[in-house]
PDB file of N, CA and C in Angstrom:
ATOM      1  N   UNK A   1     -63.992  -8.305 -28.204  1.00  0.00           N
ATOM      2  CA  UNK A   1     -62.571  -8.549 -28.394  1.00  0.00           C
ATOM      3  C   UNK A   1     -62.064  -9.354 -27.204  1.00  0.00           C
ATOM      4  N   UNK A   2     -61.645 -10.331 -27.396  1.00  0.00           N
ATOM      5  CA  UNK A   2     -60.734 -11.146 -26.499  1.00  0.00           C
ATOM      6  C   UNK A   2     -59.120 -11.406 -26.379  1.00  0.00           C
ATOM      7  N   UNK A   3     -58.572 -10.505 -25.690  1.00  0.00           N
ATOM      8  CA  UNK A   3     -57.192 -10.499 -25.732  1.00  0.00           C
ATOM      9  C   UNK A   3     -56.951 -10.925 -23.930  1.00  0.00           C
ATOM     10  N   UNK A   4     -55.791 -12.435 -24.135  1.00  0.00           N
ATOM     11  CA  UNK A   4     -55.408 -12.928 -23.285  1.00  0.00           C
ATOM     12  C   UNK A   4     -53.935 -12.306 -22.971  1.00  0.00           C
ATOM     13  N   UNK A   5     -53.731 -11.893 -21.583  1.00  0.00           N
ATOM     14  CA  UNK A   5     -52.557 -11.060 -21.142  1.00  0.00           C
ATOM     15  C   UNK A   5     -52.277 -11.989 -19.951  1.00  0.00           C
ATOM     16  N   UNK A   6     -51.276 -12.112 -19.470  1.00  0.00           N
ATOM     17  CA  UNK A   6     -50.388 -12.585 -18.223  1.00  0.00           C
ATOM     18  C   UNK A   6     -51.499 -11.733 -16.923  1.00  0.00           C
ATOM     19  N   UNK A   7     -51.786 -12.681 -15.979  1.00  0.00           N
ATOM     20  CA  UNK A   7     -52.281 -12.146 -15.149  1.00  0.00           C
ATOM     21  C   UNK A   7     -51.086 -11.448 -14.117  1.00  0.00           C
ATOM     22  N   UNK A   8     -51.345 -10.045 -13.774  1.00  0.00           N
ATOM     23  CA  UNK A   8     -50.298  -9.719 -13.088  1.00  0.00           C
ATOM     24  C   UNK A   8     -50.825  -9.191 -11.577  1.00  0.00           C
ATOM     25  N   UNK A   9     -52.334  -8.920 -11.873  1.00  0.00           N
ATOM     26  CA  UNK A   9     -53.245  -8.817 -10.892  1.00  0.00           C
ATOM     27  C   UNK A   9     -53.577  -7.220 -10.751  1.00  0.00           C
ATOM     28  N   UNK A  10     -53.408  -6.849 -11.727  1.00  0.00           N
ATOM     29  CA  UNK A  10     -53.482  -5.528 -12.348  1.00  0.00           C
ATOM     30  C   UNK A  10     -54.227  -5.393 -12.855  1.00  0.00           C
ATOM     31  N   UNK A  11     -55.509  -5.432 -12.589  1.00  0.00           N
ATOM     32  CA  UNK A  11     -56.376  -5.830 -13.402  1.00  0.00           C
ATOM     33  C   UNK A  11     -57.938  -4.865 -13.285  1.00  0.00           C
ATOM     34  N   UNK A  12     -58.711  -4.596 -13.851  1.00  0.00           N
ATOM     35  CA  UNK A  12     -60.107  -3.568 -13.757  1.00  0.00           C
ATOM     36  C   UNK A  12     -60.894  -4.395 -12.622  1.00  0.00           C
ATOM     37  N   UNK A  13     -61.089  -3.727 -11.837  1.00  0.00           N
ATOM     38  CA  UNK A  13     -62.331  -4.096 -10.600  1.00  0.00           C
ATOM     39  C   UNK A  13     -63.764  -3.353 -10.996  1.00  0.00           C
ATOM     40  N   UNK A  14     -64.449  -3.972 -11.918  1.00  0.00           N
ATOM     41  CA  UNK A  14     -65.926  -3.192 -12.232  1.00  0.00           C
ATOM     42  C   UNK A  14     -66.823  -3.341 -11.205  1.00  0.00           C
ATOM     43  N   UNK A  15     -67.897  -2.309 -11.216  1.00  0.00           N
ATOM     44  CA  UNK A  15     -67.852  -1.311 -12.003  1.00  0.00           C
ATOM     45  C   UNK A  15     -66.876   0.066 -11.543  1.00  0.00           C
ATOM     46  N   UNK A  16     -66.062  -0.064 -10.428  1.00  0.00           N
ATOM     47  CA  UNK A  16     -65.302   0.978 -10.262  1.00  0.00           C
ATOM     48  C   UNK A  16     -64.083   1.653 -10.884  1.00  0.00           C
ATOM     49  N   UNK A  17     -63.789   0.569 -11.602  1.00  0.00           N
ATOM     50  CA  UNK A  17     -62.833   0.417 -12.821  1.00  0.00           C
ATOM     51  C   UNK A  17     -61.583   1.014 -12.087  1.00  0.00           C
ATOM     52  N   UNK A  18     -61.082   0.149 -10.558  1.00  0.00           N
ATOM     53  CA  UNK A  18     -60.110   0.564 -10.179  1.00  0.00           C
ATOM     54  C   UNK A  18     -59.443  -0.591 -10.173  1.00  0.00           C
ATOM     55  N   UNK A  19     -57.740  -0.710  -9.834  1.00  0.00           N
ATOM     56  CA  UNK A  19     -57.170  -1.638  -9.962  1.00  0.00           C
ATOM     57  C   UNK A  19     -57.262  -2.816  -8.600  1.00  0.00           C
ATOM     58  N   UNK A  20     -57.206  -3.836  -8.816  1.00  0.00           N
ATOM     59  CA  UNK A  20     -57.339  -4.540  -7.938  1.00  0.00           C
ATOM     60  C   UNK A  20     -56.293  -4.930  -6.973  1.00  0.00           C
ATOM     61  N   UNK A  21     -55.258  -4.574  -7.705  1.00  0.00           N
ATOM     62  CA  UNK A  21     -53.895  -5.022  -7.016  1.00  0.00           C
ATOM     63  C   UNK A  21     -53.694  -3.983  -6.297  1.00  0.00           C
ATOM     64  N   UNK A  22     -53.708  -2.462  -6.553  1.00  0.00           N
ATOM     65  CA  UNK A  22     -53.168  -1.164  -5.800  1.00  0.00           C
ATOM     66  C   UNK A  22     -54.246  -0.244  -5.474  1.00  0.00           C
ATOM     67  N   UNK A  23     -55.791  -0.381  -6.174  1.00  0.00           N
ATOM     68  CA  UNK A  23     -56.683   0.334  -5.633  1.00  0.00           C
ATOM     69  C   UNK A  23     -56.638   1.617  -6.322  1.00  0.00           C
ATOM     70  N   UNK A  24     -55.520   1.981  -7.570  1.00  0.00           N
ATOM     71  CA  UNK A  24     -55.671   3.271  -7.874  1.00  0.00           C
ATOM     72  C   UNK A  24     -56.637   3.209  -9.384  1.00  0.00           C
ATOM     73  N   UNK A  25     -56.620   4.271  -9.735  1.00  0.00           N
ATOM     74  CA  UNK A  25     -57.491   4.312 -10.659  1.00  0.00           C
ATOM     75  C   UNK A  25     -56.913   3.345 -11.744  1.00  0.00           C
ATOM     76  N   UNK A  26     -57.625   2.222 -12.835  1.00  0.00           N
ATOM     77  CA  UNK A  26     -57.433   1.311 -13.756  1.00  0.00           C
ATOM     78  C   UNK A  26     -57.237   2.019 -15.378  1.00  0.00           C
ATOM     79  N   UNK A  27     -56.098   2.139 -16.220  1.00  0.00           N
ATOM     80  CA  UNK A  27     -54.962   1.419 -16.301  1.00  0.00           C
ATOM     81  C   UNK A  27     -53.521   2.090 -14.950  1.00  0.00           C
ATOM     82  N   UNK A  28     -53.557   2.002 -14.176  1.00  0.00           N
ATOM     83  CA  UNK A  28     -52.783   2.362 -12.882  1.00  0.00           C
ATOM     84  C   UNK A  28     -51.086   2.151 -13.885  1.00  0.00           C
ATOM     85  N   UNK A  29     -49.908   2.647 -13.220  1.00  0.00           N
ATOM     86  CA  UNK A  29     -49.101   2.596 -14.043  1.00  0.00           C
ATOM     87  C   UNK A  29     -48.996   0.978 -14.460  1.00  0.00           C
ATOM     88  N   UNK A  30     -48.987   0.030 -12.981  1.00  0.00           N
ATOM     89  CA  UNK A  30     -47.958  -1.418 -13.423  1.00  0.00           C
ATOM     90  C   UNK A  30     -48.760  -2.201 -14.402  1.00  0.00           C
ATOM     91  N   UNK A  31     -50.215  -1.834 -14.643  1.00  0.00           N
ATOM     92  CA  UNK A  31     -51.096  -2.131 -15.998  1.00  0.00           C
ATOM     93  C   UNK A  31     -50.735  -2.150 -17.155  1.00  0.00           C
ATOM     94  N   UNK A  32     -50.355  -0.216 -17.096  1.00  0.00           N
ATOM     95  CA  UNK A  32     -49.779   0.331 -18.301  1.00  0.00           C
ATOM     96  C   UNK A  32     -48.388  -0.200 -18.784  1.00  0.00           C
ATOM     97  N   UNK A  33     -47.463  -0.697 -18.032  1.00  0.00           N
ATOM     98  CA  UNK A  33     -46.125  -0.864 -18.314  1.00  0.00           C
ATOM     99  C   UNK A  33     -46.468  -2.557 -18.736  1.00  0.00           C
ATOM    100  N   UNK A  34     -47.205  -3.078 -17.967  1.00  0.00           N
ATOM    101  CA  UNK A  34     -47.151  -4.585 -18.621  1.00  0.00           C
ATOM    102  C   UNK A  34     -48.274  -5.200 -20.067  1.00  0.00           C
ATOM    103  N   UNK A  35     -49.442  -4.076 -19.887  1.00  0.00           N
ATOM    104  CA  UNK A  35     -50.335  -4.148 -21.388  1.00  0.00           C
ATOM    105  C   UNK A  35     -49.070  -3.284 -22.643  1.00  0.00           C
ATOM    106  N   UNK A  36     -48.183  -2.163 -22.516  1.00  0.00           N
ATOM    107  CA  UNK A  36     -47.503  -2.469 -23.443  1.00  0.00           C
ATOM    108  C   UNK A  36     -46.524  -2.959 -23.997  1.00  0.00           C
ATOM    109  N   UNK A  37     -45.994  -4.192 -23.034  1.00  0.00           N
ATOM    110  CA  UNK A  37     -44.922  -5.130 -22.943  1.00  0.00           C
ATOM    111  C   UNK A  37     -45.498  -6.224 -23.543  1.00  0.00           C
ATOM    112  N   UNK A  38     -46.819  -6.337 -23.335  1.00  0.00           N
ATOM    113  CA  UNK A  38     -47.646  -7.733 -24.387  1.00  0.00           C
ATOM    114  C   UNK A  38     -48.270  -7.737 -25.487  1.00  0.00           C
ATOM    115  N   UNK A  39     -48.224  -5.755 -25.859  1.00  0.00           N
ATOM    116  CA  UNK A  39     -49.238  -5.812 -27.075  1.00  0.00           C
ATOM    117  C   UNK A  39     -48.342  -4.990 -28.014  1.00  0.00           C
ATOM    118  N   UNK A  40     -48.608  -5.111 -29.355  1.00  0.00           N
ATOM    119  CA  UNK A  40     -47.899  -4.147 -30.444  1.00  0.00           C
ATOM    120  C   UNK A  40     -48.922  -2.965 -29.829  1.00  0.00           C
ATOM    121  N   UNK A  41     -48.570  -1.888 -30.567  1.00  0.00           N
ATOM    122  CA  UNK A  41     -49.126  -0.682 -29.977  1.00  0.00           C
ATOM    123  C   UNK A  41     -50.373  -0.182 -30.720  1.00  0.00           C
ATOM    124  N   UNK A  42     -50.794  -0.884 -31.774  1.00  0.00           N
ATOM    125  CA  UNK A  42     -52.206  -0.782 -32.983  1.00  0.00           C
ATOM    126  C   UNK A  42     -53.235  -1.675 -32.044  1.00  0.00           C
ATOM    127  N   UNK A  43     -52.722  -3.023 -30.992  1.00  0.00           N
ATOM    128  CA  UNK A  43     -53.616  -3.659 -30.305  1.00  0.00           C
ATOM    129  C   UNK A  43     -54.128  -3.155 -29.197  1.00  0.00           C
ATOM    130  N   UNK A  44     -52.932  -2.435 -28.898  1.00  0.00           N
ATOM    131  CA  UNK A  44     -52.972  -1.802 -27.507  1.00  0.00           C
ATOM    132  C   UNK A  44     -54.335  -0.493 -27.511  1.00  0.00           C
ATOM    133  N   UNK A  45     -53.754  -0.152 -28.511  1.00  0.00           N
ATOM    134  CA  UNK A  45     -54.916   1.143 -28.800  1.00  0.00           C
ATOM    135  C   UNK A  45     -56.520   0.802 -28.548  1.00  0.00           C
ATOM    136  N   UNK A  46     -56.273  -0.416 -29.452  1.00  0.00           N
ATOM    137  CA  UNK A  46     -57.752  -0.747 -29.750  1.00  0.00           C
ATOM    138  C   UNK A  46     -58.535  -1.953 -28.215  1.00  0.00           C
ATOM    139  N   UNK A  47     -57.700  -2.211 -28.110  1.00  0.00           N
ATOM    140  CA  UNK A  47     -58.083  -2.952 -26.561  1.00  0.00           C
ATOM    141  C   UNK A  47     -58.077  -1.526 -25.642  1.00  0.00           C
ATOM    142  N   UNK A  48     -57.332  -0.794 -25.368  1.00  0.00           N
ATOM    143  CA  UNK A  48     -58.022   0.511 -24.678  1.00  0.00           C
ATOM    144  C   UNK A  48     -59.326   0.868 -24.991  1.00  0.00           C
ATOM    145  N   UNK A  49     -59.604   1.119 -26.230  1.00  0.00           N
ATOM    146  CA  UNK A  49     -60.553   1.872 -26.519  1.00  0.00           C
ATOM    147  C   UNK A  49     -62.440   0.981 -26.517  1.00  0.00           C
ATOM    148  N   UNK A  50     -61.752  -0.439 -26.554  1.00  0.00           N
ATOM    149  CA  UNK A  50     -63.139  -1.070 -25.974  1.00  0.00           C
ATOM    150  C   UNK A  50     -63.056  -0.984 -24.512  1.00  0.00           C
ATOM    151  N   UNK A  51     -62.284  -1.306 -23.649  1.00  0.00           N
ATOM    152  CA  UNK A  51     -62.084  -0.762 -22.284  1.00  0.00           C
ATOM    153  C   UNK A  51     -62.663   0.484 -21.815  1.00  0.00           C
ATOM    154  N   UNK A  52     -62.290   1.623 -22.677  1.00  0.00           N
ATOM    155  CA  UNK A  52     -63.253   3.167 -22.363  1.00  0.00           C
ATOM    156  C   UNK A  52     -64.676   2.760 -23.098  1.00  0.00           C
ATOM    157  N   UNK A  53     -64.972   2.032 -23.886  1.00  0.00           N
ATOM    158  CA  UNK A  53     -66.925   1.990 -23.978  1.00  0.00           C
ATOM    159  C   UNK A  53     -66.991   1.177 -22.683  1.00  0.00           C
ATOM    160  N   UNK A  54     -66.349   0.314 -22.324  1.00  0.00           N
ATOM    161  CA  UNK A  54     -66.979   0.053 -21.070  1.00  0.00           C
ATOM    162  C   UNK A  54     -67.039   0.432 -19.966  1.00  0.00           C
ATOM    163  N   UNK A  55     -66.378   1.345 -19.711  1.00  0.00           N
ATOM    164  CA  UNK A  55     -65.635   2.199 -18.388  1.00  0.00           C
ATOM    165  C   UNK A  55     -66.942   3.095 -18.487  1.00  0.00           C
ATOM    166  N   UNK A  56     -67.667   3.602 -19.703  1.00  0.00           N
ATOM    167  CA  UNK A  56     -68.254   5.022 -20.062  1.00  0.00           C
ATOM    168  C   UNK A  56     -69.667   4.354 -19.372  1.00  0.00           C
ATOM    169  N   UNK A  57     -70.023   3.018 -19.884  1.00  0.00           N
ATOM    170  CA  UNK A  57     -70.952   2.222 -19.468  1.00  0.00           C
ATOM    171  C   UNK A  57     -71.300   1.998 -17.752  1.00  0.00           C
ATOM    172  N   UNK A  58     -70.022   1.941 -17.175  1.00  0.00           N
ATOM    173  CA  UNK A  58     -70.069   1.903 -15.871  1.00  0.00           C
ATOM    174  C   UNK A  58     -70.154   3.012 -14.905  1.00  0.00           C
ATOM    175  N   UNK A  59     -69.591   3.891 -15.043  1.00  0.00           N
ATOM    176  CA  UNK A  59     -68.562   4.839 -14.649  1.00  0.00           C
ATOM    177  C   UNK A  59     -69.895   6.090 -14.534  1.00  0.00           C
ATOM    178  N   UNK A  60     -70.149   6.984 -13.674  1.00  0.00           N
ATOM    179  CA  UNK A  60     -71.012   7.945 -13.512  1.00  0.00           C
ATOM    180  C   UNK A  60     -70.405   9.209 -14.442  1.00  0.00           C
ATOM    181  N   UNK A  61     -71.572  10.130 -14.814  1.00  0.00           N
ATOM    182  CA  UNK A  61     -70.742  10.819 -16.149  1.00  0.00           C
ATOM    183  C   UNK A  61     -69.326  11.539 -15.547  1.00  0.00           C
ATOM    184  N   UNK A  62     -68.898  11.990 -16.286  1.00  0.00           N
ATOM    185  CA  UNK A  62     -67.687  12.696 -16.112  1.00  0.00           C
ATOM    186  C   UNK A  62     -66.935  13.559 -17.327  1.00  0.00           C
ATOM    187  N   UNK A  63     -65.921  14.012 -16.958  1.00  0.00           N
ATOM    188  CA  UNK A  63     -65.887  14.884 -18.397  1.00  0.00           C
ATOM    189  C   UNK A  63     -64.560  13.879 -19.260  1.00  0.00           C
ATOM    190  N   UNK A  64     -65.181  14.018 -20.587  1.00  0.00           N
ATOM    191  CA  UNK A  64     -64.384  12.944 -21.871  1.00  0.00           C
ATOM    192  C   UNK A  64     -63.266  12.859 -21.649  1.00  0.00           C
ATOM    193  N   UNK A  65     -63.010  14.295 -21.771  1.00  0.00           N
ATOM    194  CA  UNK A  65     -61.203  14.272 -21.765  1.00  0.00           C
ATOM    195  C   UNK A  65     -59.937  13.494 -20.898  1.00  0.00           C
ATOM    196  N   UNK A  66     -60.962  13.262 -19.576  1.00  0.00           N
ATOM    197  CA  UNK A  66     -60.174  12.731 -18.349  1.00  0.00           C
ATOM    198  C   UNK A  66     -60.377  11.377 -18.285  1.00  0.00           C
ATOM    199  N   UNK A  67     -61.585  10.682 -19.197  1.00  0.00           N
ATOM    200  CA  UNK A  67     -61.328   9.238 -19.822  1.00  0.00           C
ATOM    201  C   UNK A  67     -60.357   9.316 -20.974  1.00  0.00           C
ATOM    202  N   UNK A  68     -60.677  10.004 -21.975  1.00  0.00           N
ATOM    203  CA  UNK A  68     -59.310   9.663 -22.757  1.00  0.00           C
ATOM    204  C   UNK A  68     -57.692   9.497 -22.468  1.00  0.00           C
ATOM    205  N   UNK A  69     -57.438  10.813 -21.513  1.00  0.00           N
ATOM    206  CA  UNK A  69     -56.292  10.890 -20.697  1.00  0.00           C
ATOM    207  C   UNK A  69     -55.759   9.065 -20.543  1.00  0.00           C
ATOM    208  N   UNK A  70     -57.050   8.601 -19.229  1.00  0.00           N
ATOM    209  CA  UNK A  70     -56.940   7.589 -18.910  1.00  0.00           C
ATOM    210  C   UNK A  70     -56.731   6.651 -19.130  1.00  0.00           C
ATOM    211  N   UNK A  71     -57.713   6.600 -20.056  1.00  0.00           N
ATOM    212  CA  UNK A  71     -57.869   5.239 -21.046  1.00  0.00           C
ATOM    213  C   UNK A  71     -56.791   5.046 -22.875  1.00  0.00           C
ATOM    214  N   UNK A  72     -56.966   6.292 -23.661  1.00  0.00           N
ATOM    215  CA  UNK A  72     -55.784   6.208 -24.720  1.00  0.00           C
ATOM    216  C   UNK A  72     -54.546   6.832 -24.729  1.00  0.00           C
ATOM    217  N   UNK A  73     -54.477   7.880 -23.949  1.00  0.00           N
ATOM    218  CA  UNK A  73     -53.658   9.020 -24.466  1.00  0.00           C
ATOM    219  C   UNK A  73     -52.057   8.293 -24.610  1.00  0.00           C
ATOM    220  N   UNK A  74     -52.124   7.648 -23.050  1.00  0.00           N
ATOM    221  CA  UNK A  74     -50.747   6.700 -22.668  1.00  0.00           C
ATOM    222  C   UNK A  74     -50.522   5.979 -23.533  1.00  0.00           C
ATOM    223  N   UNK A  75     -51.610   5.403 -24.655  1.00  0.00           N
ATOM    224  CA  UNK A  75     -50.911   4.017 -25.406  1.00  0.00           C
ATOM    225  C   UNK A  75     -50.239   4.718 -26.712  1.00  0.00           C
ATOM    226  N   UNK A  76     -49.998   6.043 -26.955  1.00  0.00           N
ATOM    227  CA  UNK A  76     -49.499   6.424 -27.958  1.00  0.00           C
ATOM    228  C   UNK A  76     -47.343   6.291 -27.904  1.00  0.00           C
TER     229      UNK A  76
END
């Protein structure tokens, strides 16, 4: 999936999948507030959710729930 967004510099630093601009964990809030200012919320979902196969790919195990948190729960 290729979805072009405004660079705001908010952006995933792999494989740590932290933000580049603030260093906190990636979607960090100013991510979250500007991915759903550019996407209807059916895109948003689904661009999260390739974001968490790749996060899962990178990311040392951890428990699901606290990727979902991360990665969908917010785009509802």
């Amino acid at each position: 999936m290729t979805v072009v967004l405004p660079d705001s510099g908010h952006t995933a630093e792999r494989p740590s999948w932290d933000c580049r601009a603030c260093g906190r964990p990636w979607p960090c809030d100013a991510a979250r507030e500007g991915l759903r200012g550019e996407m209807d919320p059916v895109a948003l979902a689904i661009y999260m959710w390739v974001n968490l196969e790749e996060a899962v790919r990178d990311l040392p195990p951890g428990p699901a729930l606290e990727l979902f948190e991360r990665f969908i729960r917010w785009t509802r």
